[in-house]
Every structure is written in structure tokens, then in C-alpha cells.
PDB file of N, CA and C in Angstrom:
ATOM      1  N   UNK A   1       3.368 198.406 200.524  1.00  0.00           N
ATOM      2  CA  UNK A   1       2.149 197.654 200.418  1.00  0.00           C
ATOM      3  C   UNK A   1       0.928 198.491 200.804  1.00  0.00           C
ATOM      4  N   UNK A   2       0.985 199.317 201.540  1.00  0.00           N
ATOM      5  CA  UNK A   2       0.035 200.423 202.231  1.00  0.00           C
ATOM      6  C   UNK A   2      -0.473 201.597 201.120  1.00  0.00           C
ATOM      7  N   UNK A   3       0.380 201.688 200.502  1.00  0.00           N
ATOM      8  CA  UNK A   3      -0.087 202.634 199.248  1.00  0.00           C
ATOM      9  C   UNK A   3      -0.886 201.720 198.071  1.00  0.00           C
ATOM     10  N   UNK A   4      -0.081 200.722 198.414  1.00  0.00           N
ATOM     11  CA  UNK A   4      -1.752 200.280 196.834  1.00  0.00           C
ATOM     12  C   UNK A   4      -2.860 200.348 197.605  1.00  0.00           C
ATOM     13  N   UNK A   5      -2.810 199.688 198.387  1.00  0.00           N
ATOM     14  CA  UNK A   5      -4.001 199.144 199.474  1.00  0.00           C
ATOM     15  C   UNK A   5      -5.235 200.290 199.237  1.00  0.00           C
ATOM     16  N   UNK A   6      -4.213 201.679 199.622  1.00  0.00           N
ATOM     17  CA  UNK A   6      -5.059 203.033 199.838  1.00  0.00           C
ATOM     18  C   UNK A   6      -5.271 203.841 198.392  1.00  0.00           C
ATOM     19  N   UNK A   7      -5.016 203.119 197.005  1.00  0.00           N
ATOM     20  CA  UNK A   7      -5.400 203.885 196.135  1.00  0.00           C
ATOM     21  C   UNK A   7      -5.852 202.570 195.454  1.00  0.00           C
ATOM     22  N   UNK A   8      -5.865 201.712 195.807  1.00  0.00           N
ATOM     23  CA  UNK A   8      -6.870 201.140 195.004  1.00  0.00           C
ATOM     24  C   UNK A   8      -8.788 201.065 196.303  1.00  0.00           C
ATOM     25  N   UNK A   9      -8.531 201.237 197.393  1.00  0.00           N
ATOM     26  CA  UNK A   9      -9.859 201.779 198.211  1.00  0.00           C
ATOM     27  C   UNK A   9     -10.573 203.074 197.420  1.00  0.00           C
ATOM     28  N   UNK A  10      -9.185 204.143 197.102  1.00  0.00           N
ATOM     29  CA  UNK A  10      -9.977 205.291 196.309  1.00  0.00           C
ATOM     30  C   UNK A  10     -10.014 205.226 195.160  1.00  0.00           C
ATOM     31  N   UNK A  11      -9.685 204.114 194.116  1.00  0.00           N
ATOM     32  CA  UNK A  11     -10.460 203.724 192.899  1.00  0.00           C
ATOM     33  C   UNK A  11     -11.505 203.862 193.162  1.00  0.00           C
ATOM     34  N   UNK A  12     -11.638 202.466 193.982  1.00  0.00           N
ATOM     35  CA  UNK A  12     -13.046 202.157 194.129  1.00  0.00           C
ATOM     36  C   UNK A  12     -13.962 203.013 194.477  1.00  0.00           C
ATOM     37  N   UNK A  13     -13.901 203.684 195.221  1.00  0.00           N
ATOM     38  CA  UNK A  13     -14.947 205.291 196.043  1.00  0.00           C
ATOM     39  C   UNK A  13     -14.898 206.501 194.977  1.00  0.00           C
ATOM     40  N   UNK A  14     -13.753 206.503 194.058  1.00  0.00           N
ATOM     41  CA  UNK A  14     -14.336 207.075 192.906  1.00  0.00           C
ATOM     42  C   UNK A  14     -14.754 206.150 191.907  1.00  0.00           C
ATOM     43  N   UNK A  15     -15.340 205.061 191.641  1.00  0.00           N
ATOM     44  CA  UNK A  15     -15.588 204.208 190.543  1.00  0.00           C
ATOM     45  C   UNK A  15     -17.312 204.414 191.120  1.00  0.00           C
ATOM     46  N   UNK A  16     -17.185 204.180 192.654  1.00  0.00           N
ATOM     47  CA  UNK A  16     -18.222 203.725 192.929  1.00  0.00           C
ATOM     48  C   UNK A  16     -19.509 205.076 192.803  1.00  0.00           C
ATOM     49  N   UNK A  17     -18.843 206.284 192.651  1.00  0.00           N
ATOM     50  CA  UNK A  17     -19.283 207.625 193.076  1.00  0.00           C
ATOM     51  C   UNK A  17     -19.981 208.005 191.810  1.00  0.00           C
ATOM     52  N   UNK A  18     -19.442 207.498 190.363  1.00  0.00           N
ATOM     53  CA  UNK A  18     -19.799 208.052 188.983  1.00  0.00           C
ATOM     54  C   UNK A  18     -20.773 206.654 188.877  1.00  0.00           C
ATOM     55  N   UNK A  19     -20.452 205.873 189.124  1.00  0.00           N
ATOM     56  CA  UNK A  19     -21.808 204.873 189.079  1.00  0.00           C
ATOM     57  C   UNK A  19     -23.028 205.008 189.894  1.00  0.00           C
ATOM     58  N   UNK A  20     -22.941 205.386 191.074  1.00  0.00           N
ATOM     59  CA  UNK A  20     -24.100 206.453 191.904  1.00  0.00           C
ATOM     60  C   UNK A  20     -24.724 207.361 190.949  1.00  0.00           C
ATOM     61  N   UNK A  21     -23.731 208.496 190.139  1.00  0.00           N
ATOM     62  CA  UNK A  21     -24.304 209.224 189.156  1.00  0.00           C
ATOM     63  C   UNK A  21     -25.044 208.804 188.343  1.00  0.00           C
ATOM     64  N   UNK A  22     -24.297 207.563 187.616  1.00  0.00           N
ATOM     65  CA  UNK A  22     -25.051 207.160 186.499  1.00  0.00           C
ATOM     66  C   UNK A  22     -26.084 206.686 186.515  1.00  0.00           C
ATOM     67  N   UNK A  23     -26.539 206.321 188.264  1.00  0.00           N
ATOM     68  CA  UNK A  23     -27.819 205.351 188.400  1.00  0.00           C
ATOM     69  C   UNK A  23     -28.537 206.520 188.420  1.00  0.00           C
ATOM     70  N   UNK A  24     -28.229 207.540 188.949  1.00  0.00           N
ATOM     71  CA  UNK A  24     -29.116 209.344 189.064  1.00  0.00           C
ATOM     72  C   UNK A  24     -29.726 209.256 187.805  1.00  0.00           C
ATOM     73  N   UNK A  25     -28.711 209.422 186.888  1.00  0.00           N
ATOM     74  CA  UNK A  25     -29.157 209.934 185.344  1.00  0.00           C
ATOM     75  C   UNK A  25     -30.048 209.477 184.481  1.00  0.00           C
ATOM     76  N   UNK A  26     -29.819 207.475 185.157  1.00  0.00           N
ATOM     77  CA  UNK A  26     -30.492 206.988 184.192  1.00  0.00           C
ATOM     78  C   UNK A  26     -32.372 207.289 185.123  1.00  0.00           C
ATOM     79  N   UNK A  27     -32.215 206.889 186.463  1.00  0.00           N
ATOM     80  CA  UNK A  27     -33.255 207.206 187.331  1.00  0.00           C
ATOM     81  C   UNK A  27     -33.998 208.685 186.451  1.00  0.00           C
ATOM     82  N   UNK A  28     -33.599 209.852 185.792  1.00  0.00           N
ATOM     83  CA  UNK A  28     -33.906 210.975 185.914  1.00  0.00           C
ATOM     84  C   UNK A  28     -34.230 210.935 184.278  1.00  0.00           C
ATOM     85  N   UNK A  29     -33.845 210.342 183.588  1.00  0.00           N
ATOM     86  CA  UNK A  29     -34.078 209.730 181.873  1.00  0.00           C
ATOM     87  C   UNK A  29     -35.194 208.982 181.667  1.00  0.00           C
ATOM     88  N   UNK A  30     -36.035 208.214 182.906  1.00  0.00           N
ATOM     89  CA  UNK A  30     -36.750 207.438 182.864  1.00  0.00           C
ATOM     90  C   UNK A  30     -37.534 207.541 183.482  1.00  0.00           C
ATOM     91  N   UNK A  31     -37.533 208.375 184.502  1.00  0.00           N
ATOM     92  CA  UNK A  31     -38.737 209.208 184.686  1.00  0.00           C
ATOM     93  C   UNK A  31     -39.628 210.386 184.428  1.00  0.00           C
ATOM     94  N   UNK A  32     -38.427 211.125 183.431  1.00  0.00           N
ATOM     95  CA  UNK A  32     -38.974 212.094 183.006  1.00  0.00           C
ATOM     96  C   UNK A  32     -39.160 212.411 181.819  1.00  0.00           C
ATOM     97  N   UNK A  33     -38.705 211.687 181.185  1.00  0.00           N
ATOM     98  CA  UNK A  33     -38.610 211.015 179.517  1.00  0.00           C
ATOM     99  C   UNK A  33     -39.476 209.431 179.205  1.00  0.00           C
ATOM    100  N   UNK A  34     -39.561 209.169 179.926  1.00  0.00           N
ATOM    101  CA  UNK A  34     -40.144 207.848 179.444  1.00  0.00           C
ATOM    102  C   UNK A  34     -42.207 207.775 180.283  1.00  0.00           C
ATOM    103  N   UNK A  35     -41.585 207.706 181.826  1.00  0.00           N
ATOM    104  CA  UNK A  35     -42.847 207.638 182.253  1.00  0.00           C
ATOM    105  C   UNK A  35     -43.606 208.629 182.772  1.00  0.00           C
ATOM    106  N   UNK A  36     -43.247 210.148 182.400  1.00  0.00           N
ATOM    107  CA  UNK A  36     -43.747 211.386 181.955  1.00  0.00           C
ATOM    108  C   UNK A  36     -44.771 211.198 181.192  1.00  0.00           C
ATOM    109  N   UNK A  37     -44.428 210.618 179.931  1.00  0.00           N
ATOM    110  CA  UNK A  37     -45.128 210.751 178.573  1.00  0.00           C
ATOM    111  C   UNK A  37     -46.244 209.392 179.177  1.00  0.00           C
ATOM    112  N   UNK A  38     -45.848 208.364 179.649  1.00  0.00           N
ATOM    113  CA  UNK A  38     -46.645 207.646 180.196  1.00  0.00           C
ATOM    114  C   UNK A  38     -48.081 207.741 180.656  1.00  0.00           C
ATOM    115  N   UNK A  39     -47.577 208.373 181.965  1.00  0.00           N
ATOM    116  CA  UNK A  39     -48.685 208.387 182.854  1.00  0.00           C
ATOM    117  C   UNK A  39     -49.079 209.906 182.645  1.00  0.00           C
ATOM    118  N   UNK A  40     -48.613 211.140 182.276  1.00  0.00           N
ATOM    119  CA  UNK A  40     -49.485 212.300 181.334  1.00  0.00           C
ATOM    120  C   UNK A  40     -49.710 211.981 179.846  1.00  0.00           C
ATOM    121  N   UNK A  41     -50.528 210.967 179.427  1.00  0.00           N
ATOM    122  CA  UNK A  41     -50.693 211.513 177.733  1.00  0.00           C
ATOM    123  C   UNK A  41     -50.875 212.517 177.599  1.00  0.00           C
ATOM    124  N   UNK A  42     -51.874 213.461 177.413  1.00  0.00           N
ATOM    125  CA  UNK A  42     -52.236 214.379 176.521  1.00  0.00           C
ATOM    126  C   UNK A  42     -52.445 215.338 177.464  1.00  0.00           C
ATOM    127  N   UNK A  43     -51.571 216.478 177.914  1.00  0.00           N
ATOM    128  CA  UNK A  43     -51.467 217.521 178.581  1.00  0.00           C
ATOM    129  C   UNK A  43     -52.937 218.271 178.898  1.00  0.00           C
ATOM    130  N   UNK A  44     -52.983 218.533 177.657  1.00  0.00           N
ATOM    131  CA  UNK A  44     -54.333 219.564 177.230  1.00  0.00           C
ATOM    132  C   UNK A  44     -54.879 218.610 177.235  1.00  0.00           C
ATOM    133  N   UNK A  45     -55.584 217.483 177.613  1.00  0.00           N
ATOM    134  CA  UNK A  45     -56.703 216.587 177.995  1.00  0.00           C
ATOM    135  C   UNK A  45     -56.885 216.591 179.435  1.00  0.00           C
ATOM    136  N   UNK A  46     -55.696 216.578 180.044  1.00  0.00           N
ATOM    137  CA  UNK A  46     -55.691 216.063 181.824  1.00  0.00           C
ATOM    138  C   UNK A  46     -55.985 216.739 182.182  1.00  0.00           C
ATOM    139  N   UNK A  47     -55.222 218.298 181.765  1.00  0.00           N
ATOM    140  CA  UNK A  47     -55.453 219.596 182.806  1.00  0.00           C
ATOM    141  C   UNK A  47     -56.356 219.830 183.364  1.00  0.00           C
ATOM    142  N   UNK A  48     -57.705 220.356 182.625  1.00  0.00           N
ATOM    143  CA  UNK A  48     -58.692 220.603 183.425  1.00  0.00           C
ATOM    144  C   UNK A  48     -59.648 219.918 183.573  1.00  0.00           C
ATOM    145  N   UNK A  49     -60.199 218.493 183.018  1.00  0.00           N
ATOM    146  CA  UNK A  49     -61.072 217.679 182.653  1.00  0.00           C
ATOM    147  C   UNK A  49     -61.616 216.862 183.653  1.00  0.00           C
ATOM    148  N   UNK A  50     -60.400 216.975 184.348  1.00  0.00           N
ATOM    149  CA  UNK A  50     -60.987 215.809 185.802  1.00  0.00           C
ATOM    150  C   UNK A  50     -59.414 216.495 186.985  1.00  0.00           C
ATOM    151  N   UNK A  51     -59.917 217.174 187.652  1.00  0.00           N
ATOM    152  CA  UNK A  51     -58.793 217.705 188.677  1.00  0.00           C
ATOM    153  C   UNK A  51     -58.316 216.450 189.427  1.00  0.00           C
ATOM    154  N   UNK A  52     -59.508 215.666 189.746  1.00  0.00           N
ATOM    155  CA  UNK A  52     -59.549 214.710 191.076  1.00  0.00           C
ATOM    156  C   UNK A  52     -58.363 212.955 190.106  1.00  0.00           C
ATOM    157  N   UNK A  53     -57.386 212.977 190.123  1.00  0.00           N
ATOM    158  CA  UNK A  53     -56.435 212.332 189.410  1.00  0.00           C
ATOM    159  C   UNK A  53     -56.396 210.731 190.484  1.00  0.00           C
ATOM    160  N   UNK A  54     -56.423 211.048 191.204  1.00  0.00           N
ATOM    161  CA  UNK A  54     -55.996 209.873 192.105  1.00  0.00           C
ATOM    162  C   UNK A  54     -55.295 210.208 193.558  1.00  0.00           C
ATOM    163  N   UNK A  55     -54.897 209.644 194.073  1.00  0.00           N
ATOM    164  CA  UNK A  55     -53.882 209.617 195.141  1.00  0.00           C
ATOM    165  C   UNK A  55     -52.457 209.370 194.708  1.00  0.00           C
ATOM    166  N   UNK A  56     -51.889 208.507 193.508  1.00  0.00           N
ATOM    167  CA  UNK A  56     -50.678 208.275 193.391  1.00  0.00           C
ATOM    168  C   UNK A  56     -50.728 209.539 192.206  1.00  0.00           C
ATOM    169  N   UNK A  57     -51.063 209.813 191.457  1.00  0.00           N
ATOM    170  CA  UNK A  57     -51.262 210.860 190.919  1.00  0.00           C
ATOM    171  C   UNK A  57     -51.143 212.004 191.344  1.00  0.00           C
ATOM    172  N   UNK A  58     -51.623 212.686 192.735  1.00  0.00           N
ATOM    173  CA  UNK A  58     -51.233 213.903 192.880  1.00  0.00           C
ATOM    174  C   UNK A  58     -50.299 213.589 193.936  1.00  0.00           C
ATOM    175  N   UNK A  59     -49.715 212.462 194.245  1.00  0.00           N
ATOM    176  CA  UNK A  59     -48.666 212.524 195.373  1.00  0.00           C
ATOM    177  C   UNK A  59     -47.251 212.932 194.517  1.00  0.00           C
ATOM    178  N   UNK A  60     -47.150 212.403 193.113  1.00  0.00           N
ATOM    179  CA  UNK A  60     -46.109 212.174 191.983  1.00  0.00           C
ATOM    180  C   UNK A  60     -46.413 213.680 191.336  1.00  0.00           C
ATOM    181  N   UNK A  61     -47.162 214.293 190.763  1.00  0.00           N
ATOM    182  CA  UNK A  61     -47.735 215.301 190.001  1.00  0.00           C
ATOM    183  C   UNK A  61     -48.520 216.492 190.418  1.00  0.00           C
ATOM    184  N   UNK A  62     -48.545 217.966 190.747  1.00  0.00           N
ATOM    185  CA  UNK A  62     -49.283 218.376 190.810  1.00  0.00           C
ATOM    186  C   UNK A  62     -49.973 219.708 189.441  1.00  0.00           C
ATOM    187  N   UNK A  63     -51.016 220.077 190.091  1.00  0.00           N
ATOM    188  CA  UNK A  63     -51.599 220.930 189.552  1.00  0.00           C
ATOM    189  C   UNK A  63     -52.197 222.165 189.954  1.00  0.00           C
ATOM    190  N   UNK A  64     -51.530 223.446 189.350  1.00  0.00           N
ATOM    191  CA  UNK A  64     -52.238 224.545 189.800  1.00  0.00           C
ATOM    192  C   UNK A  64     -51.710 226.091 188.867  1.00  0.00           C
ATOM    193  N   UNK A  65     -52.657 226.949 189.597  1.00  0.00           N
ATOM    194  CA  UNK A  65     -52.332 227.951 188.672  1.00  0.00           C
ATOM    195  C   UNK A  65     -51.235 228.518 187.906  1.00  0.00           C
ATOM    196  N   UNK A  66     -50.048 228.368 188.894  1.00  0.00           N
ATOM    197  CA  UNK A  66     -49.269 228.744 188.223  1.00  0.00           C
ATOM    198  C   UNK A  66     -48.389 228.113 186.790  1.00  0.00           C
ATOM    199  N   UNK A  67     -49.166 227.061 186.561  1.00  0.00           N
ATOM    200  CA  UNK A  67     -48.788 226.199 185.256  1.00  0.00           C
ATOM    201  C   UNK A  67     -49.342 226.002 184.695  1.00  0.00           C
ATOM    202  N   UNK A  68     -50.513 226.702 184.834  1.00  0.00           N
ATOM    203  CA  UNK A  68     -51.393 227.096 183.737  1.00  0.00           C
ATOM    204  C   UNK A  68     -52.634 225.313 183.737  1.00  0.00           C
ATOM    205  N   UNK A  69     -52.591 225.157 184.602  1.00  0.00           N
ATOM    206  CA  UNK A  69     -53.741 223.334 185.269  1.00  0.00           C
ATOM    207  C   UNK A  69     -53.212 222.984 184.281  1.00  0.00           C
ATOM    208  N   UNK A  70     -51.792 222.721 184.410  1.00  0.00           N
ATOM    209  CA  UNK A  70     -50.950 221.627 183.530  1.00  0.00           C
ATOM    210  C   UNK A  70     -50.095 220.832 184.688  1.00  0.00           C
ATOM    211  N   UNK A  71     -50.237 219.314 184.352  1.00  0.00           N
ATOM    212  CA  UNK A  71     -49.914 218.139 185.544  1.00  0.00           C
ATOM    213  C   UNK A  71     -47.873 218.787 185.557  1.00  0.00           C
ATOM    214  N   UNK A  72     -47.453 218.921 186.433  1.00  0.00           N
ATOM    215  CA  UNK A  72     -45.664 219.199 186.440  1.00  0.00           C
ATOM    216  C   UNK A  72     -45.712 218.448 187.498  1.00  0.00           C
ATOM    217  N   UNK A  73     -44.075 217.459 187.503  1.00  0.00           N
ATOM    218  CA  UNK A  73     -44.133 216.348 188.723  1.00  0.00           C
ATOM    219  C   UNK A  73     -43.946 217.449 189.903  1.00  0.00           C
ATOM    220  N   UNK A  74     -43.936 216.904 191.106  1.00  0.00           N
ATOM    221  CA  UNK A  74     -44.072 217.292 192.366  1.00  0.00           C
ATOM    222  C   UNK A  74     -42.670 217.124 192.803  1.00  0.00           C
ATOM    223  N   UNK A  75     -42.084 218.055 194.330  1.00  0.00           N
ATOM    224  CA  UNK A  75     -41.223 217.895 195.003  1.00  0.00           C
ATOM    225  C   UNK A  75     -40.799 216.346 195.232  1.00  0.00           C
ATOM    226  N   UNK A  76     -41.699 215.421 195.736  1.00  0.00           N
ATOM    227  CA  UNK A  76     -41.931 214.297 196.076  1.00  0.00           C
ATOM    228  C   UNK A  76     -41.098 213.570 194.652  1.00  0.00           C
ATOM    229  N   UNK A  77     -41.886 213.510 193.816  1.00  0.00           N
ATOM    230  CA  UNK A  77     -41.343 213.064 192.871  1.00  0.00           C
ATOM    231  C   UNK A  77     -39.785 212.988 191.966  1.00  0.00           C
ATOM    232  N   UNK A  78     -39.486 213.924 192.668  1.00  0.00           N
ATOM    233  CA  UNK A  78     -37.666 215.159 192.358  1.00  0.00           C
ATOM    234  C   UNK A  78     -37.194 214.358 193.233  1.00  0.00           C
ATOM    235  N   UNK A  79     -37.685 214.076 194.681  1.00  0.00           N
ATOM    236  CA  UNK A  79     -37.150 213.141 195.630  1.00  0.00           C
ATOM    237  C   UNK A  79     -37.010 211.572 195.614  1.00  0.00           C
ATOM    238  N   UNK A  80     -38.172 211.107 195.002  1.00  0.00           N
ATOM    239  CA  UNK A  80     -38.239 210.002 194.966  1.00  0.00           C
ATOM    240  C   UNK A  80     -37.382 209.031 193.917  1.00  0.00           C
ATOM    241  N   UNK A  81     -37.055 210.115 192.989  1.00  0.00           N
ATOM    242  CA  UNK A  81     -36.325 209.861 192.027  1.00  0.00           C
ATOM    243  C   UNK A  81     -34.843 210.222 192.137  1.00  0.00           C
ATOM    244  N   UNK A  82     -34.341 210.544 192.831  1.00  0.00           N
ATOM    245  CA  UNK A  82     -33.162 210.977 193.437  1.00  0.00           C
ATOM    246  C   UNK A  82     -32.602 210.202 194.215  1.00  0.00           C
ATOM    247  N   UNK A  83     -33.944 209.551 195.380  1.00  0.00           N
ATOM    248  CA  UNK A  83     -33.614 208.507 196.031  1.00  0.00           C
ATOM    249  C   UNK A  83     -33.127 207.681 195.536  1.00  0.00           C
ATOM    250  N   UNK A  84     -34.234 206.869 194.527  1.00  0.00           N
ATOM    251  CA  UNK A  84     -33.888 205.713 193.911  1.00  0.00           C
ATOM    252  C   UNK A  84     -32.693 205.661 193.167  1.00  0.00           C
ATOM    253  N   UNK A  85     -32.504 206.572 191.925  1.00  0.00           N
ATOM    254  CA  UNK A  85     -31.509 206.490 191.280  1.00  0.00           C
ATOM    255  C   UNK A  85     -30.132 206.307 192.222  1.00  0.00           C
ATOM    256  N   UNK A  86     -29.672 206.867 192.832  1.00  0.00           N
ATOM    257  CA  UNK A  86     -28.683 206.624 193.974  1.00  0.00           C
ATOM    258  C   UNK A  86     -28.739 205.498 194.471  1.00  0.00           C
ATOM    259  N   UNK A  87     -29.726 205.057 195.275  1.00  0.00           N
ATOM    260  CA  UNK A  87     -29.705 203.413 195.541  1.00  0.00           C
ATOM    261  C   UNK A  87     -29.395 202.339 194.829  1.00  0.00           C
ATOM    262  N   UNK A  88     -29.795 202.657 193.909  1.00  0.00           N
ATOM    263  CA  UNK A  88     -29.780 201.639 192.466  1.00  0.00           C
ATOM    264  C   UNK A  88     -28.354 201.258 192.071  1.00  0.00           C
ATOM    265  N   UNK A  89     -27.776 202.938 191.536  1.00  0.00           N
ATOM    266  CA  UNK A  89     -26.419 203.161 191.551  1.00  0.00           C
ATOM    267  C   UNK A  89     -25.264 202.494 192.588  1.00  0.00           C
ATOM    268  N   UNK A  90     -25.769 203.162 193.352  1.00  0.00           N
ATOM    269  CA  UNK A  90     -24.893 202.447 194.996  1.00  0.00           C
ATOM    270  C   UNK A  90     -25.268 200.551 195.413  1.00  0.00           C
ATOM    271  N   UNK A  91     -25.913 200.354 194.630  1.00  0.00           N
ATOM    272  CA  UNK A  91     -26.316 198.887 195.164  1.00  0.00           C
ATOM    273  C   UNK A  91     -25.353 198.069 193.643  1.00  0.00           C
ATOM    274  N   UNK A  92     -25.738 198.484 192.585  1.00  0.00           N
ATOM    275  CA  UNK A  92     -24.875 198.025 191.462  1.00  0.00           C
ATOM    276  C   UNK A  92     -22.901 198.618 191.929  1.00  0.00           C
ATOM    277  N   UNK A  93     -22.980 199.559 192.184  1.00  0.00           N
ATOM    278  CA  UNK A  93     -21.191 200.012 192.648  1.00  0.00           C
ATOM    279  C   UNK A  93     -20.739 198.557 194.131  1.00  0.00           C
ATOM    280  N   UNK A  94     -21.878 198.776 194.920  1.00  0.00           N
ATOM    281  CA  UNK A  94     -21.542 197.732 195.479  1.00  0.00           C
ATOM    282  C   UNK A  94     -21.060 196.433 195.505  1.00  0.00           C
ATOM    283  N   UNK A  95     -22.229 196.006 194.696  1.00  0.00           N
ATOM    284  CA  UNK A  95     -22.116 194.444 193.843  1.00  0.00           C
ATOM    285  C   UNK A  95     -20.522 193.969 192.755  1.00  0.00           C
ATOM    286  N   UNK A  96     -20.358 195.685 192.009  1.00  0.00           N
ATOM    287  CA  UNK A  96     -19.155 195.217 191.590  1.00  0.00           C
ATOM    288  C   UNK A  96     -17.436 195.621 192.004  1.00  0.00           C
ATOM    289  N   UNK A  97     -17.948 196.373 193.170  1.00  0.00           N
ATOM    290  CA  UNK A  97     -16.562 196.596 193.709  1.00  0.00           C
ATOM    291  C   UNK A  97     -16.487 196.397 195.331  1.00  0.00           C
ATOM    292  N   UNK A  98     -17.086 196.170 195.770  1.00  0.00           N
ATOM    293  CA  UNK A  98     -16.928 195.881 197.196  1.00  0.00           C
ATOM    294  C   UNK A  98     -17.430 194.059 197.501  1.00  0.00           C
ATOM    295  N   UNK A  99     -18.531 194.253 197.116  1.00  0.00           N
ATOM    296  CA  UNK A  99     -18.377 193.024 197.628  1.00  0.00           C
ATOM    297  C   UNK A  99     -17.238 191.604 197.692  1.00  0.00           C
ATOM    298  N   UNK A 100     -16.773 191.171 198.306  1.00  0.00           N
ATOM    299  CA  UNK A 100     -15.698 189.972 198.462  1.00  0.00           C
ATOM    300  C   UNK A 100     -16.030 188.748 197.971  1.00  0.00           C
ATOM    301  N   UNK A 101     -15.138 188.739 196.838  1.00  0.00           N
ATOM    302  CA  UNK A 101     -15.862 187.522 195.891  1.00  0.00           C
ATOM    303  C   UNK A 101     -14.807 185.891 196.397  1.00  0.00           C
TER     304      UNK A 101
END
């Protein structure tokens, strides 16, 4: 009885581990594919036209020489999106394999 017990726990911790991923991927598809194009329209418009972007703007995006004053997301943003996607992931793995129905 001890052996299902313990491989169906590591189903689950690998079921739950590629669904973590998948929340990554989709987190990383949709921010950088979808609301990329979003919130930068027109590259060669933003760059140099108005430096001063906002506060959520340069917290998500920065700008500087070495990209030629073209907006590229920020550390922050690599993070924030990493975060989430994982949470997301891990909160949906949760919902369908752990929790006690």
C-alpha cells in the first residue's frame, strides 16, 4: 500500500512541475509576444522622441546606449514575469492535484 501512496505523491510533483513550466511559457509568450508589441508600438517612434516614458514604463523597459535608445524590457521585467508565470502555474497544479476534493 506504501508504494502507490509514494508514486502516485511523485506523479503528482512531476505533473505539478511541467505545469509550473507551462505557466512560465505561457507567462513568457505573453509578455513578450503579445504585450511587447502592446505597450512598444513603433520602436523607431519611442526611442528617442520622449526619453521621460513614465514610471511603469521604465520600471518594465529600459533605455540606453547600448541598444541603440531602443525600449528592451528590464531585469525587473525577466523577474516579474518569471514570478508570475510560476505562481500561476503552481496555483493551477495546485487546484488540480493537491487540493482534497
Amino acid at each position: 500500500m506504501k508504494t502507490k501512496f509514494y508514486s502516485n505523491k511523485l506523479s503528482k510533483i512531476v505533473f505539478s512541475f511541467f505545469i509550473a513550466l507551462g505557466g512560465l511559457l505561457i507567462a513568457f509568450i505573453i509578455n513578450y509576444k503579445i504585450l511587447d508589441k502592446i505597450i512598444v508600438t513603433d520602436i523607431c517612434e519611442t526611442d528617442t522622441s520622449n526619453l521621460s516614458h513614465g514610471y511603469i514604463f521604465n520600471l518594465f523597459y529600459e533605455i540606453s546606449s547600448s541598444t541603440g535608445y531602443h525600449p528592451e524590457p528590464s531585469y525587473f521585467n525577466f523577474g516579474f514575469t518569471v514570478f508570475l508565470g510560476l505562481l500561476v502555474g503552481s496555483v493551477i497544479a495546485h487546484k488540480l492535484f493537491w487540493k482534497n476534493r
